[in-house]
Protein backbone atom coordinates (compact mmCIF):
# COMPACT_ATOMS: atom_id res chain seq x y z
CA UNK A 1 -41.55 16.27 26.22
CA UNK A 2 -42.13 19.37 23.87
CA UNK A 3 -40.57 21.63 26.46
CA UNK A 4 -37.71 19.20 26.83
CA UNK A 5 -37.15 19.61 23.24
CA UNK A 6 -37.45 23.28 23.37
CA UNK A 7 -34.88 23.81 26.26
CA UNK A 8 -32.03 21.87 24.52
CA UNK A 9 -32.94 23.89 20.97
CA UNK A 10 -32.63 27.14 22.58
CA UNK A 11 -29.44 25.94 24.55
CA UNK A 12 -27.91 24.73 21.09
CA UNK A 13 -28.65 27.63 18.84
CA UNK A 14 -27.45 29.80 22.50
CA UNK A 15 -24.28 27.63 22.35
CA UNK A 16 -23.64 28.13 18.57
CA UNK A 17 -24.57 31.95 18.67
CA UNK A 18 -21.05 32.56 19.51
CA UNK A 19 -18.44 32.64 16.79
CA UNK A 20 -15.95 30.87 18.41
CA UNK A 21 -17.95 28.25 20.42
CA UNK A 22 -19.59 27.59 16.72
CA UNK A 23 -16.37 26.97 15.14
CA UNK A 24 -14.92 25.16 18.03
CA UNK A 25 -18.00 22.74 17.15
CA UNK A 26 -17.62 22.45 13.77
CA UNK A 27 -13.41 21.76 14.05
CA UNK A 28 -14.87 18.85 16.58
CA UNK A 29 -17.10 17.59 13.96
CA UNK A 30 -15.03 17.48 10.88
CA UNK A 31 -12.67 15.62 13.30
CA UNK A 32 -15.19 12.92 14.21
CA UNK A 33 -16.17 12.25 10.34
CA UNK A 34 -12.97 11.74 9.46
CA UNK A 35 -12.16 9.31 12.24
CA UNK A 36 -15.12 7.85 11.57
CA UNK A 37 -14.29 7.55 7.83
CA UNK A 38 -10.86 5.92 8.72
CA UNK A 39 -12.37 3.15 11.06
CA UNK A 40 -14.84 2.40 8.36
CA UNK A 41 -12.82 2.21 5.42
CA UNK A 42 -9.76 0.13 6.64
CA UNK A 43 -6.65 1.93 4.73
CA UNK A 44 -2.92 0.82 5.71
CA UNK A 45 -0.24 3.27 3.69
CA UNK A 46 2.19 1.01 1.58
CA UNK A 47 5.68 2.43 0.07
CA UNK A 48 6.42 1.56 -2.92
CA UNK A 49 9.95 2.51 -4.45
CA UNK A 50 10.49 3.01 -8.27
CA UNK A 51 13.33 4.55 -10.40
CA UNK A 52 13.63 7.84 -12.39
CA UNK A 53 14.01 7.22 -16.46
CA UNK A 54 16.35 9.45 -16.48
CA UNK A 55 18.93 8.79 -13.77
CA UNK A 56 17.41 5.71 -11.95
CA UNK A 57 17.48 8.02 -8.77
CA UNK A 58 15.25 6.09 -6.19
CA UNK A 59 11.35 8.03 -5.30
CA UNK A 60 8.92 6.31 -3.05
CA UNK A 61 5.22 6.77 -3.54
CA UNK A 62 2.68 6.01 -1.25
CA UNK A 63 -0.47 4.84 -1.01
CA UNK A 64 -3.66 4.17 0.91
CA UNK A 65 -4.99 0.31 0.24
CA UNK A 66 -7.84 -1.41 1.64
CA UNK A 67 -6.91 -3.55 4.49
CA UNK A 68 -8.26 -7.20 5.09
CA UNK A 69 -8.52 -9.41 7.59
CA UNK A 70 -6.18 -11.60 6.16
CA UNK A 71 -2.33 -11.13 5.97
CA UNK A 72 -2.02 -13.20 2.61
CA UNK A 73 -4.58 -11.08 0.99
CA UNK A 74 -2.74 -7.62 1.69
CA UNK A 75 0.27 -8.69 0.30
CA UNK A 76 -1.37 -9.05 -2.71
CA UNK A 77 -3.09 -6.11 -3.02
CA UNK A 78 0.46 -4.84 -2.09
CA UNK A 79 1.81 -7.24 -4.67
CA UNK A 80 -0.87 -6.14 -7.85
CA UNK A 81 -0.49 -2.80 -6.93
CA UNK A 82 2.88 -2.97 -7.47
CA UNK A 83 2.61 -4.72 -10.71
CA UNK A 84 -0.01 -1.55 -12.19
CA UNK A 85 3.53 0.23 -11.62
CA UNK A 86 4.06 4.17 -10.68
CA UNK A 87 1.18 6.55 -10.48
CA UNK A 88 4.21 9.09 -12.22
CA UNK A 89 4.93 8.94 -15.49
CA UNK A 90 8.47 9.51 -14.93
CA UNK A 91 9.01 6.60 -13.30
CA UNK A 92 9.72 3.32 -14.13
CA UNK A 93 7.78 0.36 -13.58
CA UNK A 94 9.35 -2.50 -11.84
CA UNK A 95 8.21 -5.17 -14.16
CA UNK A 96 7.03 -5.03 -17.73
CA UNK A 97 3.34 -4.04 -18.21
CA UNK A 98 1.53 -7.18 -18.33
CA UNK A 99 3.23 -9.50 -15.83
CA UNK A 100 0.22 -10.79 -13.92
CA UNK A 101 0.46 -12.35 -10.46
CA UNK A 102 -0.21 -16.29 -10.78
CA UNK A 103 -0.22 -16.95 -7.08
CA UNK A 104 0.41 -15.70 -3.76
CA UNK A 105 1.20 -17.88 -0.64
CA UNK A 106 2.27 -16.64 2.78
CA UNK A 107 3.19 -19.59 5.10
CA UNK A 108 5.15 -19.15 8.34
CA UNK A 109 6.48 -15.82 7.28
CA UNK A 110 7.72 -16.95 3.81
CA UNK A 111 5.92 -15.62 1.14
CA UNK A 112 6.08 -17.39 -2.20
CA UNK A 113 5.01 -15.32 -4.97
CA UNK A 114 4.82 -16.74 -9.04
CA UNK A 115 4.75 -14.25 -11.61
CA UNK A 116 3.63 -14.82 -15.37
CA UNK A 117 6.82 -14.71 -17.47
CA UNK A 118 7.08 -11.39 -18.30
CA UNK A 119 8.76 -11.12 -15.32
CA UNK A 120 11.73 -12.36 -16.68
CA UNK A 121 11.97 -9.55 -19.22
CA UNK A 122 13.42 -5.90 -18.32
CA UNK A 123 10.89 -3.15 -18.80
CA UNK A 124 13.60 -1.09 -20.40
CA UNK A 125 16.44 -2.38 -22.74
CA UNK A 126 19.50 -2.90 -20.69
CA UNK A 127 17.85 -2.81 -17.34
CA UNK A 128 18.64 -6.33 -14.68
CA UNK A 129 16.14 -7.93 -13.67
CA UNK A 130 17.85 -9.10 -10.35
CA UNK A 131 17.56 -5.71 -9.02
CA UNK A 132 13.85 -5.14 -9.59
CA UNK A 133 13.05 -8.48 -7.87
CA UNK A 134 15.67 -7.22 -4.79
CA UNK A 135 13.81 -3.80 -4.68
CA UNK A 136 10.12 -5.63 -4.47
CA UNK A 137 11.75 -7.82 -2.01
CA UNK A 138 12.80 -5.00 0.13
CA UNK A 139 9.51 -3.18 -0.51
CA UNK A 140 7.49 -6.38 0.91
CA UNK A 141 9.69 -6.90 4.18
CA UNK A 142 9.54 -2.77 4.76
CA UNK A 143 5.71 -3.46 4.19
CA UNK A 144 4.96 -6.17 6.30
CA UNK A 145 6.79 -6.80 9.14
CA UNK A 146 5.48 -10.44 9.94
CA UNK A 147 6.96 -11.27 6.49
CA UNK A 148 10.86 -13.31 7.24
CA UNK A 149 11.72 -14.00 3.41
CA UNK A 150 9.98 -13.90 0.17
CA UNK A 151 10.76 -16.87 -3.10
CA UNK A 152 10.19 -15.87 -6.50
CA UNK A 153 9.04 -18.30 -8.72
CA UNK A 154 8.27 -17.55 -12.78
CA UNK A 155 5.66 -19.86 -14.22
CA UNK A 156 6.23 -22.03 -11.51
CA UNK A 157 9.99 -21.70 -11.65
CA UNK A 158 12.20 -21.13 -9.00
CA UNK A 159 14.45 -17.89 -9.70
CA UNK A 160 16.95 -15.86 -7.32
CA UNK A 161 17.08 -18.58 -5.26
CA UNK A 162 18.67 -17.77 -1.70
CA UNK A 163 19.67 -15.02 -3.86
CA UNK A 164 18.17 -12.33 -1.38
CA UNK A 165 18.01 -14.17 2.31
CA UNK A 166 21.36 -12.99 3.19
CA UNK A 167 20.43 -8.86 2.28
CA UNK A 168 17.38 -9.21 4.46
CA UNK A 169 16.43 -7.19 7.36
């Protein structure tokens, strides 16, 4: 058994005494980690799109979030994320800082989503509402494609009613 273990020592540090064979190796390893490291932690990359403060030019950010075994629970992590606003400070947020996310339901491809009612004011003076809630609408079709149509409730309100079903995808 000793010499067994001997042989493939020797063969390894024979195999790695050559520059290229040991870089070869460690290119394959760094490559297995970080598959490895995917599989394990579960990230999907969501879009997000927010406007510039000073010309309301659209940017999309991306980022990595945690994916679940459950549909409704993605779409809100997509849906809080999207509430903490843009990771740039030049950016506007879509909603007001402080709008929570009451509930979340996603039912035979219709997701029904009630915000607190901040949500019903602009985050900047002069700014309409009815195209934040068209450009989270957007954001959560381009997100998830087994989503049909989203409602918008505030504090258990129906707003925008059929308001967006006819812009869809």
């Amino acid at each position: 058994m000793i010499a067994f273990i001997k042989t493939i020592i020797l063969y390894v540090v024979e195999f790695l005494g050559e520059r290229t064979k040991r870089r070869i190796f460690m290119l394959a390893l760094i490559t297995v980690i970080a598959f490895t490291e995917f599989l394990v932690l579960g990230l999907a990359r969501r879009t997000f799109v927010f406007y510039t403060i000073d010309g309301g030019e659209i940017v999309v950010e991306d980022r990595m979030l945690k994916k679940s075994r459950s549909r409704e629970v993605d779409i809100i992590r997509y849906t809080e994320e999207m509430l903490l606003g843009p990771v740039n400070p030049d950016l506007l947020p879509l909603f007001p800082y402080g709008t929570k996310l009451k509930s979340l339901l996603f039912r035979d491809g219709v997701v029904y989503a009630d915000f607190s009612a901040d949500a019903a004011i602009p985050p900047v003076e002069g700014g309409v509402i009815l195209n934040n809630f068209r450009t989270f609408y957007d954001g959560v079709l381009r997100n998830f494609s087994m989503v049909k149509e989203v409602r918008f409730f505030i504090d258990g309100r129906t707003v925008f009613d059929g308001e967006f079903q006819k812009n869809a995808y």
